[in-house]
PDB file of N, CA and C in Angstrom:
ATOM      1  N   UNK A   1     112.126 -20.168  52.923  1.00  0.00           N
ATOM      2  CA  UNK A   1     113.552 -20.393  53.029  1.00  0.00           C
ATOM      3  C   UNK A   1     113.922 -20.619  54.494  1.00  0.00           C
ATOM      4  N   UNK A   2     114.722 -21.547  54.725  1.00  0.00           N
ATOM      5  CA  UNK A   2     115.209 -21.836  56.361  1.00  0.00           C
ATOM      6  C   UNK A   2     116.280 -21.274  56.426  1.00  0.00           C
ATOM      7  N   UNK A   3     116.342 -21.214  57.852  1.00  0.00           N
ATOM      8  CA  UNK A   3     117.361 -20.123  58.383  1.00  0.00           C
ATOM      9  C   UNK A   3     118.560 -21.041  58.588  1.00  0.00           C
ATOM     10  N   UNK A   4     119.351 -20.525  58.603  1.00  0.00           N
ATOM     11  CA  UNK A   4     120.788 -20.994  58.411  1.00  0.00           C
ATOM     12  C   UNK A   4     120.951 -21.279  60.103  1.00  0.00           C
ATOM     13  N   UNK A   5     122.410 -22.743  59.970  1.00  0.00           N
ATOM     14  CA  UNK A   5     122.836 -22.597  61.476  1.00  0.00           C
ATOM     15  C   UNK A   5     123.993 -22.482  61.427  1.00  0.00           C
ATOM     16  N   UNK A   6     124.404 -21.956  62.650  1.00  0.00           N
ATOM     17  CA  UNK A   6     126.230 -21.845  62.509  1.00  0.00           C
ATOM     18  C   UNK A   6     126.992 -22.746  63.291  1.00  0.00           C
ATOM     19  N   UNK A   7     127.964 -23.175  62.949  1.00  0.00           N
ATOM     20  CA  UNK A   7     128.898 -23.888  63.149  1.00  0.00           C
ATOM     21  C   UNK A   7     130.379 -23.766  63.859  1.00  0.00           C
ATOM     22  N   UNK A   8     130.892 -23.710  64.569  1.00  0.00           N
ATOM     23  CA  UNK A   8     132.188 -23.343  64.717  1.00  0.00           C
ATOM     24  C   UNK A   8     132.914 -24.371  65.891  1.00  0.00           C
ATOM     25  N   UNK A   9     134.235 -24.559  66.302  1.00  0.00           N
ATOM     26  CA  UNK A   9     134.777 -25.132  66.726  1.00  0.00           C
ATOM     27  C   UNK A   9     135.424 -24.469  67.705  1.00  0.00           C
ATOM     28  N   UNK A  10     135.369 -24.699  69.020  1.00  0.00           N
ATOM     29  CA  UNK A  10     136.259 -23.992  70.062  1.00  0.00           C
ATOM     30  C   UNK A  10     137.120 -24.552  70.836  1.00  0.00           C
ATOM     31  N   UNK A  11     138.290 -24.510  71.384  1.00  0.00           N
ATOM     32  CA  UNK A  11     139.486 -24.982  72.156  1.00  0.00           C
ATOM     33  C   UNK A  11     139.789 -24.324  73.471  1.00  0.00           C
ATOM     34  N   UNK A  12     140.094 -25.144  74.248  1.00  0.00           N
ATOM     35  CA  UNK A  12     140.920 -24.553  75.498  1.00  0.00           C
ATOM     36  C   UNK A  12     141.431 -25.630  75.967  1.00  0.00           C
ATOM     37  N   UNK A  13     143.024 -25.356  76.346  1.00  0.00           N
ATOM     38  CA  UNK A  13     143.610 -26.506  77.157  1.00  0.00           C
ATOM     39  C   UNK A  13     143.626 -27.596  76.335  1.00  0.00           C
ATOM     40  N   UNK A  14     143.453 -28.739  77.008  1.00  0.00           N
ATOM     41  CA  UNK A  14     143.081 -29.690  76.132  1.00  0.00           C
ATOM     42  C   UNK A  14     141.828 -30.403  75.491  1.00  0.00           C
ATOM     43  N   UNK A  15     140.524 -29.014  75.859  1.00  0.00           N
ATOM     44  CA  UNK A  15     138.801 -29.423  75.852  1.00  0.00           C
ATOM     45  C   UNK A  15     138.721 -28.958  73.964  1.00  0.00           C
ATOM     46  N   UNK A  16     137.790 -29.467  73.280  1.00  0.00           N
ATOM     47  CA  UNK A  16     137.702 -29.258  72.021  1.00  0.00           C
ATOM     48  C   UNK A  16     136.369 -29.378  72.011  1.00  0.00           C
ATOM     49  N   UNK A  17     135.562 -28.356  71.436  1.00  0.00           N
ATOM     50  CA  UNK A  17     134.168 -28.653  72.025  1.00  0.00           C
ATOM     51  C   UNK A  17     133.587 -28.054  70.250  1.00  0.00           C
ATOM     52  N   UNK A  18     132.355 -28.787  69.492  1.00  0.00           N
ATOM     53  CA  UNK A  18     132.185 -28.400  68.328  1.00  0.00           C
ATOM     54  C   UNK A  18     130.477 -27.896  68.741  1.00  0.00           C
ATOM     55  N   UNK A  19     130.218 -26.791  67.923  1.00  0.00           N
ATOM     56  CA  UNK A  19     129.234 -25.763  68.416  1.00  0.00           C
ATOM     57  C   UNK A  19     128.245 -25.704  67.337  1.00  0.00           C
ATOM     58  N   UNK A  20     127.081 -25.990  67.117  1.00  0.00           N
ATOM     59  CA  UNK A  20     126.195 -25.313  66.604  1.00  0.00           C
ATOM     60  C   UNK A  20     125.082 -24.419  66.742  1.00  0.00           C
ATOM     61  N   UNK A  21     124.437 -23.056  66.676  1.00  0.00           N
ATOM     62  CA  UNK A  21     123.830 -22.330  66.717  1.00  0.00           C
ATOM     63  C   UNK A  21     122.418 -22.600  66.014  1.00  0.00           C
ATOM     64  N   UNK A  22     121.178 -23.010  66.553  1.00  0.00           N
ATOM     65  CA  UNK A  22     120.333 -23.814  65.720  1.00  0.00           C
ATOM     66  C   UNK A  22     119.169 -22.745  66.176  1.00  0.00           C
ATOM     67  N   UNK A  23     118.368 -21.965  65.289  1.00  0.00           N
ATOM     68  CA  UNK A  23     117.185 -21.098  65.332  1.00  0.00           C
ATOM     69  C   UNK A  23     116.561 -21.958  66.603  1.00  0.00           C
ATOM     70  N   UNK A  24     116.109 -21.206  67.511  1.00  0.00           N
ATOM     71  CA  UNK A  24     115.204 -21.942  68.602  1.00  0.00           C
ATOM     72  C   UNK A  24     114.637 -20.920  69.896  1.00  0.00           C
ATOM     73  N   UNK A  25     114.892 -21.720  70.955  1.00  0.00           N
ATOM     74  CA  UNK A  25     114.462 -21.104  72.172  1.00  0.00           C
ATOM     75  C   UNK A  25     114.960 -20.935  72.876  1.00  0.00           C
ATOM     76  N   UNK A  26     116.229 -21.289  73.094  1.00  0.00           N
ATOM     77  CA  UNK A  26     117.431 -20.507  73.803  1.00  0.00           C
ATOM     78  C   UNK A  26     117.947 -21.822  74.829  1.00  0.00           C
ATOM     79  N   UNK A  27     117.936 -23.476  74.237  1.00  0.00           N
ATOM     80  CA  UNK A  27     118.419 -24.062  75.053  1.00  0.00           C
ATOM     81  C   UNK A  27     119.464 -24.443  74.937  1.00  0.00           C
ATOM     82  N   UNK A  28     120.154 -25.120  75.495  1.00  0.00           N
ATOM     83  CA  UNK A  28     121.399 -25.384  75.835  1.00  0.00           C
ATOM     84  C   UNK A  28     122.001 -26.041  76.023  1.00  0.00           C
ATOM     85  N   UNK A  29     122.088 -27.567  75.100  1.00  0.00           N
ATOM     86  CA  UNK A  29     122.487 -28.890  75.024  1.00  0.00           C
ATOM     87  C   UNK A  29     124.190 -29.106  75.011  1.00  0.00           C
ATOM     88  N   UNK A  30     124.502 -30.073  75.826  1.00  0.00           N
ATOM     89  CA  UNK A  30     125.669 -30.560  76.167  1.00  0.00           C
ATOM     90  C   UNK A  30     126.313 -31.727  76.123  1.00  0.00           C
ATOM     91  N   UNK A  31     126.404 -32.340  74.984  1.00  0.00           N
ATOM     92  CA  UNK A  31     126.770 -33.916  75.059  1.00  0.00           C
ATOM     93  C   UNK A  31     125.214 -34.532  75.333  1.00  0.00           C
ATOM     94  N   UNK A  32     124.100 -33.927  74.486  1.00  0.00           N
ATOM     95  CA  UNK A  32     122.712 -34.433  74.964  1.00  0.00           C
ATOM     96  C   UNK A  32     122.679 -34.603  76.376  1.00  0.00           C
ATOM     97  N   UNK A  33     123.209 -33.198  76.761  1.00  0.00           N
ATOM     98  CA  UNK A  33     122.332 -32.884  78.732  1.00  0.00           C
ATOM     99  C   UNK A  33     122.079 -31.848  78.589  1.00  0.00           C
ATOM    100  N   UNK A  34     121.094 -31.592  79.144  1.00  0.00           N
ATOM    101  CA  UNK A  34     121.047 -29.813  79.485  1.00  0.00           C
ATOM    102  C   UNK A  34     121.743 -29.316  80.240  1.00  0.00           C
ATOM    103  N   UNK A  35     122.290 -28.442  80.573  1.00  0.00           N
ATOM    104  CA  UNK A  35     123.126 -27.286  80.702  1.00  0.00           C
ATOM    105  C   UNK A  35     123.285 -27.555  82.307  1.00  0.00           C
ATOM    106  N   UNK A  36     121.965 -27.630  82.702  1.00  0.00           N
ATOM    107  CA  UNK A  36     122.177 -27.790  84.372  1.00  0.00           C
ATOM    108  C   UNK A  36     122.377 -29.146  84.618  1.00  0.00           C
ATOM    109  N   UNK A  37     122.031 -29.910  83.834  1.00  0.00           N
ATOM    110  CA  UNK A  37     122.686 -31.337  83.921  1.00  0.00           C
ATOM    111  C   UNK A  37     123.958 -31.817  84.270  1.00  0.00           C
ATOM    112  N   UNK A  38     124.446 -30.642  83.121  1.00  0.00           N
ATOM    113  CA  UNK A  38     126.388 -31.148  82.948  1.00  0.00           C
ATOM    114  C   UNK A  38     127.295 -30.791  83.751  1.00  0.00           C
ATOM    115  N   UNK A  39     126.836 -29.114  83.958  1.00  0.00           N
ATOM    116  CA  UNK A  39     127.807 -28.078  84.857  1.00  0.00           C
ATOM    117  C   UNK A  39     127.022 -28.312  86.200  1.00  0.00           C
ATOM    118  N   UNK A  40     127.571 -28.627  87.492  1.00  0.00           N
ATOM    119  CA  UNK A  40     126.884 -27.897  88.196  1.00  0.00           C
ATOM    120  C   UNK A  40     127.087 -27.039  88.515  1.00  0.00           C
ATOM    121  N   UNK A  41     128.560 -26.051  88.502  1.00  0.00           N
ATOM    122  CA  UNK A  41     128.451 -24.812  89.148  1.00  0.00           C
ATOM    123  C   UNK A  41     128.083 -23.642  88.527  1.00  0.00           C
ATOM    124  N   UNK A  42     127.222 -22.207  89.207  1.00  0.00           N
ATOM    125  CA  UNK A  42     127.075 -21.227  88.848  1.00  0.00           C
ATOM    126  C   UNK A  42     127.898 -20.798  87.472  1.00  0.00           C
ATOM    127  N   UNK A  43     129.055 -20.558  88.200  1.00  0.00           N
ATOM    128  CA  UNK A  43     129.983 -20.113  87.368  1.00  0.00           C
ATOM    129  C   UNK A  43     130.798 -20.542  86.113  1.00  0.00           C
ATOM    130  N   UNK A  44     130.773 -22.229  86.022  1.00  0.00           N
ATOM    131  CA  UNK A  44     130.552 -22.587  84.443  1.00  0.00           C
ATOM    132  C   UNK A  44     129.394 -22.080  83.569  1.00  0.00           C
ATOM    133  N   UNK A  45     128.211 -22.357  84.608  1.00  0.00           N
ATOM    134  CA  UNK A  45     127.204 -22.015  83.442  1.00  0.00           C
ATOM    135  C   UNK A  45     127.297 -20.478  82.775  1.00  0.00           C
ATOM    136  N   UNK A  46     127.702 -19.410  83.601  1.00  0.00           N
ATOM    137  CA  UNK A  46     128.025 -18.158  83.232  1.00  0.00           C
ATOM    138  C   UNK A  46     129.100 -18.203  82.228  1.00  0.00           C
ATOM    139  N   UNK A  47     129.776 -18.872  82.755  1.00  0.00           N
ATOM    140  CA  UNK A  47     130.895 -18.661  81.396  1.00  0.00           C
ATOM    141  C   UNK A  47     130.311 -19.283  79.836  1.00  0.00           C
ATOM    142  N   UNK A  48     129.399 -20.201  80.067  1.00  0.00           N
ATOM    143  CA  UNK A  48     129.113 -20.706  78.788  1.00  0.00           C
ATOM    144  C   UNK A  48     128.497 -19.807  78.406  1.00  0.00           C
ATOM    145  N   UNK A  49     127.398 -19.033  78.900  1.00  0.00           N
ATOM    146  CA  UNK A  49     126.489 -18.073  78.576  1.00  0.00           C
ATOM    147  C   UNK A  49     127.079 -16.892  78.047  1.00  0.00           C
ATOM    148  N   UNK A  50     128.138 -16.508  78.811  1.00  0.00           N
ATOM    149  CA  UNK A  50     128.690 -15.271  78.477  1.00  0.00           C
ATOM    150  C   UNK A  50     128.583 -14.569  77.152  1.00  0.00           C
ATOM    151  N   UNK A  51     128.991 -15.050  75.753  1.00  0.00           N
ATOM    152  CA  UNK A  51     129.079 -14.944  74.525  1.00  0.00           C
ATOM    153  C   UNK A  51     127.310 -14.162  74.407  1.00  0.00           C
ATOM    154  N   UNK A  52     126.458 -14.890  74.492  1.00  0.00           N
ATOM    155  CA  UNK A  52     125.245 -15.140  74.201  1.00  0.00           C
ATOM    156  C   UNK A  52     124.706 -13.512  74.777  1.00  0.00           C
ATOM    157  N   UNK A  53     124.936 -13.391  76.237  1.00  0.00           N
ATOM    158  CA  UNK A  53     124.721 -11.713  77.030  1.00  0.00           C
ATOM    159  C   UNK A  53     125.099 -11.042  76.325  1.00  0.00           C
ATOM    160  N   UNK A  54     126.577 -11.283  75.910  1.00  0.00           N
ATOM    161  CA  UNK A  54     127.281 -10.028  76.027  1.00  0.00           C
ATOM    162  C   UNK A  54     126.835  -9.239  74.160  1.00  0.00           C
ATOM    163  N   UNK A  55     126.038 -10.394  73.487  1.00  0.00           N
ATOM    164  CA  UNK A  55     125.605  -9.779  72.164  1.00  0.00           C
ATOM    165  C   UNK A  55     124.489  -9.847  72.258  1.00  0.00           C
ATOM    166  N   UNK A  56     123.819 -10.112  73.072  1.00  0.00           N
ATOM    167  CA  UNK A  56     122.305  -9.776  73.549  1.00  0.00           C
ATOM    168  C   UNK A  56     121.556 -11.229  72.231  1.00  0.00           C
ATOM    169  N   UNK A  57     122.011 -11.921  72.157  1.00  0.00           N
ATOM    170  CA  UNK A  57     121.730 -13.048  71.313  1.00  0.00           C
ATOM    171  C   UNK A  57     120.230 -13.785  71.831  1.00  0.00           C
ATOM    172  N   UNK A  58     119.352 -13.349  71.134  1.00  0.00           N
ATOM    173  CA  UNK A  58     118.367 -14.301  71.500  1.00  0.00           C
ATOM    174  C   UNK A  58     117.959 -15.414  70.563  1.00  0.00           C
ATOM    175  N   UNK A  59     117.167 -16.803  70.346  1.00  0.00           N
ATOM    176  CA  UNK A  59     116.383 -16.926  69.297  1.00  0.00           C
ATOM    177  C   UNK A  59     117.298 -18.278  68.941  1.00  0.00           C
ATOM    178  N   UNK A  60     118.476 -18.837  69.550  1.00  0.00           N
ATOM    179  CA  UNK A  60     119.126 -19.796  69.221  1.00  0.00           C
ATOM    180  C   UNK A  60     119.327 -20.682  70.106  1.00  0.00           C
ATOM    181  N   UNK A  61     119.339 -22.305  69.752  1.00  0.00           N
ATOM    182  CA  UNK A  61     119.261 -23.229  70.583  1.00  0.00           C
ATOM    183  C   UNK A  61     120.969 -23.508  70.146  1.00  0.00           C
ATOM    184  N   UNK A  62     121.751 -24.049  71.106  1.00  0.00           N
ATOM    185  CA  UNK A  62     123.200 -24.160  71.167  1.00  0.00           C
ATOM    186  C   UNK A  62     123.406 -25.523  71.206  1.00  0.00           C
ATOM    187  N   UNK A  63     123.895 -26.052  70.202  1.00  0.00           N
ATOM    188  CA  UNK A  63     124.207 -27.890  70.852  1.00  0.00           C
ATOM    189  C   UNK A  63     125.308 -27.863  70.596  1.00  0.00           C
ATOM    190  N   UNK A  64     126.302 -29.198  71.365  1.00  0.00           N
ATOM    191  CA  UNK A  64     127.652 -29.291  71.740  1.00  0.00           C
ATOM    192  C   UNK A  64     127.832 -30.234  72.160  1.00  0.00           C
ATOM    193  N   UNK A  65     129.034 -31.009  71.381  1.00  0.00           N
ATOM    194  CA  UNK A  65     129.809 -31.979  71.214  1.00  0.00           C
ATOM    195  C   UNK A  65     131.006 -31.549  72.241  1.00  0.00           C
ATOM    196  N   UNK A  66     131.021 -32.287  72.984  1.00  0.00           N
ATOM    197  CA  UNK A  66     132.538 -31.234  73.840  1.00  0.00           C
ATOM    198  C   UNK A  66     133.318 -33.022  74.469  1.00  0.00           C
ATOM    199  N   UNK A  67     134.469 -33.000  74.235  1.00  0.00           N
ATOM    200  CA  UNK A  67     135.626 -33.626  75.084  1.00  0.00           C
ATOM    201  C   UNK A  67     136.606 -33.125  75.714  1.00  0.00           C
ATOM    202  N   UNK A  68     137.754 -34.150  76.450  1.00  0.00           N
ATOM    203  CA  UNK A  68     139.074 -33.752  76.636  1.00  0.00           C
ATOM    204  C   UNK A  68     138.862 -32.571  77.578  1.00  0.00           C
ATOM    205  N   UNK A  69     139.862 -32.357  78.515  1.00  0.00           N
ATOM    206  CA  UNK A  69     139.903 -31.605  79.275  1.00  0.00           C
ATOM    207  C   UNK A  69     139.123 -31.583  80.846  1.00  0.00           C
ATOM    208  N   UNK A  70     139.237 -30.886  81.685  1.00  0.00           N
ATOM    209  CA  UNK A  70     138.412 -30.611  82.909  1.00  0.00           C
ATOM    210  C   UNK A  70     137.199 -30.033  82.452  1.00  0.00           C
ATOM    211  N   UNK A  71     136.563 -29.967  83.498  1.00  0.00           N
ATOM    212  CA  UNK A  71     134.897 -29.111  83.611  1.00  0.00           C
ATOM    213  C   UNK A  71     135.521 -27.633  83.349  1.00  0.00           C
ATOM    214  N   UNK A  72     136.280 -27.069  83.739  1.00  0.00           N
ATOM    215  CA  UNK A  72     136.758 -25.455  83.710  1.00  0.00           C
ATOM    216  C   UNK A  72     136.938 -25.242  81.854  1.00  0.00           C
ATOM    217  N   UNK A  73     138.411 -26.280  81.677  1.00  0.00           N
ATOM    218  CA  UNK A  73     138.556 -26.238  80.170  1.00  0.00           C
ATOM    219  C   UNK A  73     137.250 -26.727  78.885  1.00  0.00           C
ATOM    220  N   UNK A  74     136.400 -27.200  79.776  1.00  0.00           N
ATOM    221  CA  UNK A  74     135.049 -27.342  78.959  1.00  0.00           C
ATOM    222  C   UNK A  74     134.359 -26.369  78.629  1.00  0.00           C
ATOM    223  N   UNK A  75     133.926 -25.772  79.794  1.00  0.00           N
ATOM    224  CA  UNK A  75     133.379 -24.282  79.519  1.00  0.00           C
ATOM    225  C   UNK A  75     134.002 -23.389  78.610  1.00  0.00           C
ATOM    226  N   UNK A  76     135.403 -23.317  78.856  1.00  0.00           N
ATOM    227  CA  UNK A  76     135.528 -22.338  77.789  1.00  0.00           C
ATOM    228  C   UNK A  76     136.240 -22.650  76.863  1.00  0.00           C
ATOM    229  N   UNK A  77     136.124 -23.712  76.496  1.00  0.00           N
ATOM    230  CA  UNK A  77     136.169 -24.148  74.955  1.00  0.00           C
ATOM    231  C   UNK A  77     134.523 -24.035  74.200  1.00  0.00           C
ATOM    232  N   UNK A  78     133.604 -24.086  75.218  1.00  0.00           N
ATOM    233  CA  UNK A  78     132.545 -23.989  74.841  1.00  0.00           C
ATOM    234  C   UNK A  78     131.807 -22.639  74.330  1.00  0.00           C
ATOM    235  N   UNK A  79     132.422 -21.768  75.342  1.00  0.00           N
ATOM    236  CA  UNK A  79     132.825 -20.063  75.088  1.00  0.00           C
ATOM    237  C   UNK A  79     133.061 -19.932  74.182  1.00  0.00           C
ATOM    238  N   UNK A  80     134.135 -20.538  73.940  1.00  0.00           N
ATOM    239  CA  UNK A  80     135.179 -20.088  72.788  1.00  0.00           C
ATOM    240  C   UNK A  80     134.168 -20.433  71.299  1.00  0.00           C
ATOM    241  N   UNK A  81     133.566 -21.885  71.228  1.00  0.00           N
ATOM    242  CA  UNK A  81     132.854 -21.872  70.229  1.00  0.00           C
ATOM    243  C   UNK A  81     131.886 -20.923  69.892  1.00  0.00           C
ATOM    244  N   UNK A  82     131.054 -20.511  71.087  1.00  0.00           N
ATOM    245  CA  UNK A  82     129.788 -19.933  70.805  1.00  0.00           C
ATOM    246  C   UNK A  82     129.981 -17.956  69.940  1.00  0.00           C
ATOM    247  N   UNK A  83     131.484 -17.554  70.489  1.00  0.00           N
ATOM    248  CA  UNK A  83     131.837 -16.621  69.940  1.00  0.00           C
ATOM    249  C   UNK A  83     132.148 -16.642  69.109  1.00  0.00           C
ATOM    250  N   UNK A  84     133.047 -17.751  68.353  1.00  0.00           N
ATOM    251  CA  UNK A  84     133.011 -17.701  67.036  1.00  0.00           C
ATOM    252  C   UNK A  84     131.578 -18.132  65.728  1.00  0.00           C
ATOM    253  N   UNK A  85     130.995 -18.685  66.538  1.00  0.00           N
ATOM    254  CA  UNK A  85     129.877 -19.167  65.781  1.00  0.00           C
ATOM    255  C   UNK A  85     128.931 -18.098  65.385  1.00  0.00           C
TER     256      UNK A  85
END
């Protein structure tokens, strides 16, 4: 039986970013970039991560559809998905 992925949708401002949680290795796709690709600063990437620490989440690869908005309102619409997901 395969493991399920999750889905959810997150908002900020005017960023709308759609989230899936996919069994994996813990990477971190962005509009097909990696993570250090998209953000460059420290502190986006922390905020995207945040969700992921703060439930000690291991074991899932994250992909994301994200528009609209600044780099700031990206991140945490991206946040926003990964907590609900």
């Amino acid at each position: 039986m395969a493991q399920a992925d999750f889905n959810a949708v997150g908002r900020r401002k005017k960023a709308i970013a759609r989230v899936r949680l996919i069994p994996g290795s813990g990477n971190i796709v962005i509009n097909k970039r990696e993570i250090d690709n998209y953000f460059g600063l420290e502190t986006l990437k922390m905020t995207v991560r945040q969700p992921l620490v703060l439930t000690k989440t291991t074991g899932f690869d994250v992909v994301v559809n994200v528009n609209g908005g600044g780099l700031t309102g990206q991140s945490g619409a991206i946040r926003h998905g990964i907590s609900r997901a």
